[in-house]
Protein backbone atom coordinates (compact mmCIF):
# COMPACT_ATOMS: atom_id res chain seq x y z
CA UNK A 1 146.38 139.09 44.21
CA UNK A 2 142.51 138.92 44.02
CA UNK A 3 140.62 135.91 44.73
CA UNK A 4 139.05 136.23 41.25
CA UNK A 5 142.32 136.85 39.20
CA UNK A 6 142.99 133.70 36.81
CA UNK A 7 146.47 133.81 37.71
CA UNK A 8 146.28 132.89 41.10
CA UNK A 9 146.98 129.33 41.69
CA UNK A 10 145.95 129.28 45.58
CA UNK A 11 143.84 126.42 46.94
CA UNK A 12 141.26 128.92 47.59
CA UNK A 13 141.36 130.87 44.46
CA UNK A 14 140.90 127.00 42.40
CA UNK A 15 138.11 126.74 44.43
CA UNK A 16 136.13 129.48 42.91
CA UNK A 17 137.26 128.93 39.33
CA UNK A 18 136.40 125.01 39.92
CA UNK A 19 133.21 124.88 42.05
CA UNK A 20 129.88 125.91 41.47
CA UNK A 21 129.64 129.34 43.59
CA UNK A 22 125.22 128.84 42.63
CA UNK A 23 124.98 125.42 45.06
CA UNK A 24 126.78 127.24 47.78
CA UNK A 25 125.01 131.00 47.40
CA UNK A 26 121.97 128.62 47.69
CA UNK A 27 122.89 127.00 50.71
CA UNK A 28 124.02 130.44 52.18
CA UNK A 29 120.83 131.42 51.45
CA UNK A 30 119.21 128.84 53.50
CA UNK A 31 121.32 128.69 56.18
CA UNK A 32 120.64 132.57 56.80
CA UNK A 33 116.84 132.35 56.15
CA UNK A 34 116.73 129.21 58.77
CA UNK A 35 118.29 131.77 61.14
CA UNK A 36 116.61 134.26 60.85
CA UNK A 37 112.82 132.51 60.50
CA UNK A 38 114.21 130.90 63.84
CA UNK A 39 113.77 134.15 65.45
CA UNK A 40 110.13 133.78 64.31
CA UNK A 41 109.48 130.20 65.46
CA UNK A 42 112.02 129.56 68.98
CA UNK A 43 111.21 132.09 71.21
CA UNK A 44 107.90 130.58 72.18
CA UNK A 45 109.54 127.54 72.78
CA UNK A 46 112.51 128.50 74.51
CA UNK A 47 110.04 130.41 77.21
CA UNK A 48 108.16 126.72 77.40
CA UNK A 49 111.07 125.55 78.45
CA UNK A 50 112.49 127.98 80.42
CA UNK A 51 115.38 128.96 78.60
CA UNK A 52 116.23 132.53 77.26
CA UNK A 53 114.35 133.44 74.79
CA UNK A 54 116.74 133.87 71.82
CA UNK A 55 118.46 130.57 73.12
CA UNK A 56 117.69 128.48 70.06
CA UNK A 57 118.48 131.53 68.24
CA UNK A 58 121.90 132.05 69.17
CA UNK A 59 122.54 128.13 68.93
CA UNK A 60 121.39 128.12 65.26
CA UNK A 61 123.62 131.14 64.44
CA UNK A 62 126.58 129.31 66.24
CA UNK A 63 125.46 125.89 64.15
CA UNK A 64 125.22 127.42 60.88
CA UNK A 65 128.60 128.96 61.18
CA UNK A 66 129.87 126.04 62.04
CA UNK A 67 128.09 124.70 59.17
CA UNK A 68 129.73 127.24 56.81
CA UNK A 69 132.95 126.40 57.74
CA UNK A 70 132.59 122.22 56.97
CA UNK A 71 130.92 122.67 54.09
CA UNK A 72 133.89 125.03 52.32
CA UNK A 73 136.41 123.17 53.94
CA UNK A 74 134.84 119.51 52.27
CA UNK A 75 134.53 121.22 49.12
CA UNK A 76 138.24 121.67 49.19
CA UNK A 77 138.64 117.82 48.94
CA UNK A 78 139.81 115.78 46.17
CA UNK A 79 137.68 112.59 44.76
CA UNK A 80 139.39 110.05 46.60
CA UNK A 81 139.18 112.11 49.62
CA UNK A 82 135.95 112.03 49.31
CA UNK A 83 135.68 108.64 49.18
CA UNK A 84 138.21 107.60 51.93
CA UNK A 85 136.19 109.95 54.43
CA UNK A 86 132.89 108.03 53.69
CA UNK A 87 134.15 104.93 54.95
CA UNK A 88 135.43 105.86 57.65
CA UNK A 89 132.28 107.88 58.65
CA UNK A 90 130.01 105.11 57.83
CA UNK A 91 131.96 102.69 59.20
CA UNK A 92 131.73 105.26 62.43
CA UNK A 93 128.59 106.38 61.77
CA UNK A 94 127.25 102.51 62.19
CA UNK A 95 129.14 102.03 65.12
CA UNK A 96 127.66 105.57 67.15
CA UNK A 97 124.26 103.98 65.80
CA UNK A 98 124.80 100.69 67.92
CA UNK A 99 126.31 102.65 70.47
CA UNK A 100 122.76 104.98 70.69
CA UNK A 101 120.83 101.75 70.90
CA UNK A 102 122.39 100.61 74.08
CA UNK A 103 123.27 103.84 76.05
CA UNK A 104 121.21 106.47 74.31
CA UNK A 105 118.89 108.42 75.45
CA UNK A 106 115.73 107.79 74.84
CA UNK A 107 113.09 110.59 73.02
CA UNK A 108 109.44 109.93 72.18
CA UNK A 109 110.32 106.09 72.33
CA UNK A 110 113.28 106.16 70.39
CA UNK A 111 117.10 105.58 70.93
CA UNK A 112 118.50 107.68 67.59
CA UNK A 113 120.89 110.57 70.20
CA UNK A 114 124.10 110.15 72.08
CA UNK A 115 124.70 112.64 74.90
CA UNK A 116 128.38 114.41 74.90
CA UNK A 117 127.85 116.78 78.22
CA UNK A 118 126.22 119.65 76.80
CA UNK A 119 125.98 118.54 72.90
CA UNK A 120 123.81 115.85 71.65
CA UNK A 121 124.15 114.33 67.90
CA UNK A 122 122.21 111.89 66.19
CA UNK A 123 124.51 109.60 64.31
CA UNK A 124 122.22 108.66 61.35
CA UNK A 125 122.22 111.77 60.07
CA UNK A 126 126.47 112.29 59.68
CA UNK A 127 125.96 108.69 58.46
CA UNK A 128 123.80 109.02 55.48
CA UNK A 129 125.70 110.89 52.66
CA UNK A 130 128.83 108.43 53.79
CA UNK A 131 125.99 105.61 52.95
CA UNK A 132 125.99 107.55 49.75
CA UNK A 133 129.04 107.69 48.61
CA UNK A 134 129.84 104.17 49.67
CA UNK A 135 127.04 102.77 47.55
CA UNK A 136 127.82 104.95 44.39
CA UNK A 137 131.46 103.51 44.56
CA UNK A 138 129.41 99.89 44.90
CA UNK A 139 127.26 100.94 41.91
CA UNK A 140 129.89 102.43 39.64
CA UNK A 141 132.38 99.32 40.15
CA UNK A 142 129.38 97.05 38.75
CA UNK A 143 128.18 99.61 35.95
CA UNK A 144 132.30 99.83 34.97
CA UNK A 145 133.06 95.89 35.08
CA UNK A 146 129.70 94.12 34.72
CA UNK A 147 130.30 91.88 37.76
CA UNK A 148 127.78 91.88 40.39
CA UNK A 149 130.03 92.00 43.38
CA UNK A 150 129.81 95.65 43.45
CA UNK A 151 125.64 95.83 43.15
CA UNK A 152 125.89 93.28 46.37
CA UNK A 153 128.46 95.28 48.20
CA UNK A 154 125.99 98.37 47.80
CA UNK A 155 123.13 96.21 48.84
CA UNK A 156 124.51 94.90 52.03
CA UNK A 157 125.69 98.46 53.22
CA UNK A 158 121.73 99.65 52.94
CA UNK A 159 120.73 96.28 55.01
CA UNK A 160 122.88 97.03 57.53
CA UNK A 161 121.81 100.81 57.53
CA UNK A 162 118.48 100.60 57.32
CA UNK A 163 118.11 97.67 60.10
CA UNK A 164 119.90 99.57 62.59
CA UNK A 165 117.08 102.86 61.31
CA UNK A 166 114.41 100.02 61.74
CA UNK A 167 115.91 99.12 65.76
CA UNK A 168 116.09 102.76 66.95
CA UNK A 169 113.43 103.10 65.57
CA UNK A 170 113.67 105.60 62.86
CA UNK A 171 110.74 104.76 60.07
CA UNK A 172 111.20 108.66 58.80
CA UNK A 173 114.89 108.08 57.54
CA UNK A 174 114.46 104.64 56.78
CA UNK A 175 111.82 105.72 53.95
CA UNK A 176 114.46 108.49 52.44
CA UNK A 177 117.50 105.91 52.89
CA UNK A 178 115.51 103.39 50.74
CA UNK A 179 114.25 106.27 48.63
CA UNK A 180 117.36 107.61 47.58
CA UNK A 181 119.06 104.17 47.24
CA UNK A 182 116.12 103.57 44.43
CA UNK A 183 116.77 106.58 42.88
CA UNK A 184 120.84 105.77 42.92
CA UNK A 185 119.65 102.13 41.47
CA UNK A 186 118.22 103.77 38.48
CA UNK A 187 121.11 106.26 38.24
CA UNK A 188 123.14 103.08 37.73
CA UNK A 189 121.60 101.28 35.19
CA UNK A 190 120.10 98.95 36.95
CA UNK A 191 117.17 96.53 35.22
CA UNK A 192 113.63 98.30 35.54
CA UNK A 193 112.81 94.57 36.71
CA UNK A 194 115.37 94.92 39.87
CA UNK A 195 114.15 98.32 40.52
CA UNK A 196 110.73 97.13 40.42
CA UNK A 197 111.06 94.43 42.75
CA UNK A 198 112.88 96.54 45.58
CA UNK A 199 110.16 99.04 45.17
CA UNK A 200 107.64 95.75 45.48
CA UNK A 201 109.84 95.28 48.29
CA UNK A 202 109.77 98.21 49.74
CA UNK A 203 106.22 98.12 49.75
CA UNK A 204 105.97 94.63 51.58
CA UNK A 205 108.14 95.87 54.46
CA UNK A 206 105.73 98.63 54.80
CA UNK A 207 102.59 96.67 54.99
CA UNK A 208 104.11 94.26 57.41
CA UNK A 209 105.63 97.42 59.30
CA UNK A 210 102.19 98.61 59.73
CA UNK A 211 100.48 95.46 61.10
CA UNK A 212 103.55 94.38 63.34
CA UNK A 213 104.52 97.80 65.02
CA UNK A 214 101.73 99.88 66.73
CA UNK A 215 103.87 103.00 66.47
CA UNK A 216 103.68 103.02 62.61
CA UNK A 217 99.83 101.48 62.46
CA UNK A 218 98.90 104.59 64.93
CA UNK A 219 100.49 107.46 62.44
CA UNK A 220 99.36 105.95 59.44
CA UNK A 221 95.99 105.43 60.93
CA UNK A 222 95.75 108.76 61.86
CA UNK A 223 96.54 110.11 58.75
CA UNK A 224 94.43 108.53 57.26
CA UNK A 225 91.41 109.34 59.98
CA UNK A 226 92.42 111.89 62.11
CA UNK A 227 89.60 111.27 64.93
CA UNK A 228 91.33 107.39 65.17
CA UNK A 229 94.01 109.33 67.77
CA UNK A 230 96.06 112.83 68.39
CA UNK A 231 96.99 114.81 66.08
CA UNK A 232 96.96 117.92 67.63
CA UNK A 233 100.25 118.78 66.22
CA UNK A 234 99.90 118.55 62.93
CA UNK A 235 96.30 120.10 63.37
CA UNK A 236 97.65 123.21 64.63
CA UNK A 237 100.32 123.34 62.00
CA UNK A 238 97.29 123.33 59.29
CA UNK A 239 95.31 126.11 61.30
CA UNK A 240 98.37 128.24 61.30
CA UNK A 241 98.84 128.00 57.50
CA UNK A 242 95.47 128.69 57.67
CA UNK A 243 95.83 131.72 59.47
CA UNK A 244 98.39 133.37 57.40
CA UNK A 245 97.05 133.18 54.01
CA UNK A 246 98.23 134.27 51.27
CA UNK A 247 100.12 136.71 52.39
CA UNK A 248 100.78 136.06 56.12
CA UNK A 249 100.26 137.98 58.56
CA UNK A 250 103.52 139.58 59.21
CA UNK A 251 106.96 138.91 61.07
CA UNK A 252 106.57 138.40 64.86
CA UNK A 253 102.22 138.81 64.54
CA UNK A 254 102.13 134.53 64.06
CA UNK A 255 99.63 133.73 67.40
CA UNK A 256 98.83 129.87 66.31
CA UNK A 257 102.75 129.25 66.06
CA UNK A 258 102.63 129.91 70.24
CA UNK A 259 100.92 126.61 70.44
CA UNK A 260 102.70 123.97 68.29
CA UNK A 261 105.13 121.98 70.46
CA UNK A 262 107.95 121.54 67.37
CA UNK A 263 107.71 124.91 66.02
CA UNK A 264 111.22 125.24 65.34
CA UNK A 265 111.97 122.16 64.09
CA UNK A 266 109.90 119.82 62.06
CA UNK A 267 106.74 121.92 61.44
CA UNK A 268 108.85 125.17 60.74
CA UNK A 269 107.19 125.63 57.33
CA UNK A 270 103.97 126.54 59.84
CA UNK A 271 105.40 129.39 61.04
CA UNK A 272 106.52 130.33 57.53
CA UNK A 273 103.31 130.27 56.41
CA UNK A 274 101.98 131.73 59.32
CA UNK A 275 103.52 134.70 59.20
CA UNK A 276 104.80 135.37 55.63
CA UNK A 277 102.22 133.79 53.96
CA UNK A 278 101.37 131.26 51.26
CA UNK A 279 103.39 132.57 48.42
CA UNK A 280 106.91 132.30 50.72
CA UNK A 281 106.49 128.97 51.45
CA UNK A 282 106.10 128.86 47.56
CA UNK A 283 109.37 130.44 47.44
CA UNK A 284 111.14 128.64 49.57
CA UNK A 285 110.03 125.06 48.04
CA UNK A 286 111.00 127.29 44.49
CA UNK A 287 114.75 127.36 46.38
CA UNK A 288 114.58 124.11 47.53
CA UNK A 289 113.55 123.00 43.70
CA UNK A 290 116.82 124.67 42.31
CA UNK A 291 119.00 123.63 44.34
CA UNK A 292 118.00 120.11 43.85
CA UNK A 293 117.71 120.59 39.79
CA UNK A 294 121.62 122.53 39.77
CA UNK A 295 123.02 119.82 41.93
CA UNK A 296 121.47 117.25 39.12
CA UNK A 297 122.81 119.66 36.22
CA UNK A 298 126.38 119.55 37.58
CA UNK A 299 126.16 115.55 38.73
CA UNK A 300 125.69 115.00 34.82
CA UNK A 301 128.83 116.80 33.82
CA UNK A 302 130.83 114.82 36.03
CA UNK A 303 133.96 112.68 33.82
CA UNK A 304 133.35 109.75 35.75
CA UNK A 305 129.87 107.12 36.97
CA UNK A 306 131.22 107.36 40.60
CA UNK A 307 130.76 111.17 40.58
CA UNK A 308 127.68 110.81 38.81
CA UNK A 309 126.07 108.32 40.89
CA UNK A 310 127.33 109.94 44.16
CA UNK A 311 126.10 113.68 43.56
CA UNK A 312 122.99 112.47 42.06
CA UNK A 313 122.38 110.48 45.53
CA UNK A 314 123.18 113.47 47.23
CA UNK A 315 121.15 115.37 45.37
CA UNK A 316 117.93 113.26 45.87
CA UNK A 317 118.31 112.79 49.64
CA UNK A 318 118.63 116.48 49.99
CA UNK A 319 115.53 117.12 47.88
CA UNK A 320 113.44 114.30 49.19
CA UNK A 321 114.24 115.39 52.80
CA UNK A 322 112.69 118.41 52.15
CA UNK A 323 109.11 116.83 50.28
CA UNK A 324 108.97 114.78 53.28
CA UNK A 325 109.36 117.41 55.67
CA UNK A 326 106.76 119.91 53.33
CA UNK A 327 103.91 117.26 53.33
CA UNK A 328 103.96 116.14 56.61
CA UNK A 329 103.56 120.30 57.40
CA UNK A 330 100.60 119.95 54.91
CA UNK A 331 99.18 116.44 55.82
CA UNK A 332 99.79 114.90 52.76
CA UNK A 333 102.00 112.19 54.40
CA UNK A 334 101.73 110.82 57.92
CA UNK A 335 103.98 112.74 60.82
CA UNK A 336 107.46 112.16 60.92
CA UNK A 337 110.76 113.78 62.47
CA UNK A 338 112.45 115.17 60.35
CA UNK A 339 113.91 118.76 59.18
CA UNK A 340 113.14 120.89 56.93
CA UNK A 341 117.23 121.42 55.00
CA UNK A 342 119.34 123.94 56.54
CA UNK A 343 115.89 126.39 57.92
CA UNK A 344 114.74 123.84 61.33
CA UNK A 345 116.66 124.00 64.71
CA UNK A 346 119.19 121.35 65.08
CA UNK A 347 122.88 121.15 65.23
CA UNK A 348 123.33 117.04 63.60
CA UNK A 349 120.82 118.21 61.08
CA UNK A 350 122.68 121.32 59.31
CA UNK A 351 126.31 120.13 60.36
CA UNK A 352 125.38 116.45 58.80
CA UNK A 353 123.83 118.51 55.98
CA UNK A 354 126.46 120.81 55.09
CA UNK A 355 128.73 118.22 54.74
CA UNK A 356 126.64 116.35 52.15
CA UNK A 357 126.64 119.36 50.32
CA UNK A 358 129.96 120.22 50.59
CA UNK A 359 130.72 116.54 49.65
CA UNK A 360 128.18 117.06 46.48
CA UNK A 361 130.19 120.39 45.59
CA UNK A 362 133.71 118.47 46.22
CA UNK A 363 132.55 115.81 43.12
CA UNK A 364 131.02 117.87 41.03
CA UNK A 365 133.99 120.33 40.83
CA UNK A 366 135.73 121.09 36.86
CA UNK A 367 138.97 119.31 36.60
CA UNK A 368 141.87 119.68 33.79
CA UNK A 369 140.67 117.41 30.79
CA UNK A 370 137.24 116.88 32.14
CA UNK A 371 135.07 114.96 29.32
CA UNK A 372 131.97 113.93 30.51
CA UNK A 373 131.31 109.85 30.75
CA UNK A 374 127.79 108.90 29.88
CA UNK A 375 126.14 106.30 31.92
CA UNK A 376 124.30 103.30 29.92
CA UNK A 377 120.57 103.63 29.34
């Protein structure tokens, strides 16, 4: 019996009738162009640092597999799954945090990885879309009953995620974390006056941030005047979008690419440019744009507020990530580390992502009698 035949009533052949095929093509998508503009960006690298020269290469291919298979096998879960799974992982994901803190190693200053032998993860990132989920389950008990228990329950699980961000420190993620949980405030219902004082908030944690902690006064001031320090990163990243134009100046002919240290992972969209020009990083932000805008469509047909809030969150993270990522590659925000969705190098970052989207395809699935549940203005 074919997958595609309405008659079969297989796990797998529900799945396709129930999920939206367009969010995971899309992420397919992704995943294969990160692998294969990997070939483009870590070979330089890998030379750098004495390693084969595809050995980034073969490491993504291996990660986005694995990547695959998570995100189809989350998208098999039910609802509650869905929701059980989120607290254990953030419960777990907190813990690996602390742990990172005290025995991690330390890069560039920070304590955000945890050796295992040969494999390294960074626990904030598995942790987030649990965060997620856990604070649209907050969020929907208070929008369903009224009683603020829920909207405190959702704000102590971002305290206690963003201060352990703040202690590694991790400024990057603690900007989308708080981002995101804005956006799921307003998703909720919540009074334009709360939202406006946790954005005031917000704000005040970032000016005191910035005159407390010389890491963040350095990036913002150079940002803001790039002969106050070094930034011959993200210098090089401009002269190689520079370089390729319009139209780039072809796969494998990239020469400023040779000489930016993080290539293959946060200032991919560099060698993009670099080498395939203006109008496919166009493209892929075009991509990046849909798949955020879909993932919206479907979070509004969802029966229920939980499913709502939760894919919505999921939604935004995924598409902020990827702003944050774009403008740091075109100086419009001050550096930071972090990847560009499913297309940079790293193993936490497109394992932790494909389970938020297979998580976001999981809520968003049809189900028998679905009616969809408006959320109060």
């Amino acid at each position: 019996m074919m997958l595609y035949d309405r008659t079969n009533r297989s796990a797998l052949a529900e799945w396709w009738w129930t999920s939206d095929r367009w969010l995971f093509a899309t992420v397919s998508f992704l995943m294969f162009a990160g692998v294969l503009l990997g070939m483009a960006a870590s070979p330089a690298i890998a030379e750098k640092l004495r390693y084969d020269t595809f050995h980034f290469v073969i490491r993504q291919i291996v990660f986005a597999t694995l990547a695959l298979s998570v995100m189809m096998l989350v998208s098999l879960l039910r609802v509650r799954d869905i929701r059980r799974l989120s607290l254990l992982g953030f419960l777990g994901g907190l813990g690996l945090m602390a742990m990172a803190l005290a025995f991690g190693v330390e890069v560039k200053g920070a304590h955000r990885w945890l050796d295992f032998g040969p494999l390294s993860i960074q626990p904030s990132e598995f942790t987030k879309p649990a965060f997620v989920i856990l604070c649209a389950a907050c969020l929907a008990q208070w929008n369903r009953t009224g009683k603020y228990a829920g909207l405190i329950a959702g704000c102590v699980l971002y305290a206690c995620f963003v201060g352990l961000l703040i202690l590694q420190p991790d400024f990057g993620q603690t900007l989308l974390v708080t981002a995101t949980f804005g956006a799921m405030l307003f998703f909720a219902g919540i009074s334009l006056w709360f939202i406006g004082a946790f954005v005031g908030g917000g704000i005040g944690a970032g000016v005191l941030a910035y005159f407390l902690l010389p890491h963040v006064q350095s990036r913002v001031d150079r940002f803001l005047n790039p002969d106050s320090g070094d930034t011959y990163q993200v210098d090089r990243a401009m002269a190689a979008l520079h370089n390729g134009g319009f139209l780039g100046v072809g796969p494998g002919e990239g020469t400023v690419k040779a000489s930016i240290p993080d290539a293959h992972t946060d200032f991919i969209l560099a060698v993009v440019g670099e080498e395939f020009g203006l109008i496919a990083c166009i493209f892929l932000a075009m991509v990046f744009c849909f798949l955020v805008l879909r993932a919206l469509h479907r979070s509004l047909q969802c029966p229920d507020s939980f499913s709502q809030i939760a894919a919505a969150g999921l939604a935004v993270m995924l598409g902020l990530q990827a702003v944050i990522n774009m403008s740091v590659n075109l100086q419009l925000m001050p550096a930071k580390g972090m990847t560009l969705p499913f297309i940079s190098y790293g193993g936490s970052s497109v394992l932790a992502l494909a389970l938020t989207v297979g998580c976001l395809i999981a809520l968003t699935r049809k189900r028998p009698g679905q009616r969809r549940k408006r959320l109060p203005r």
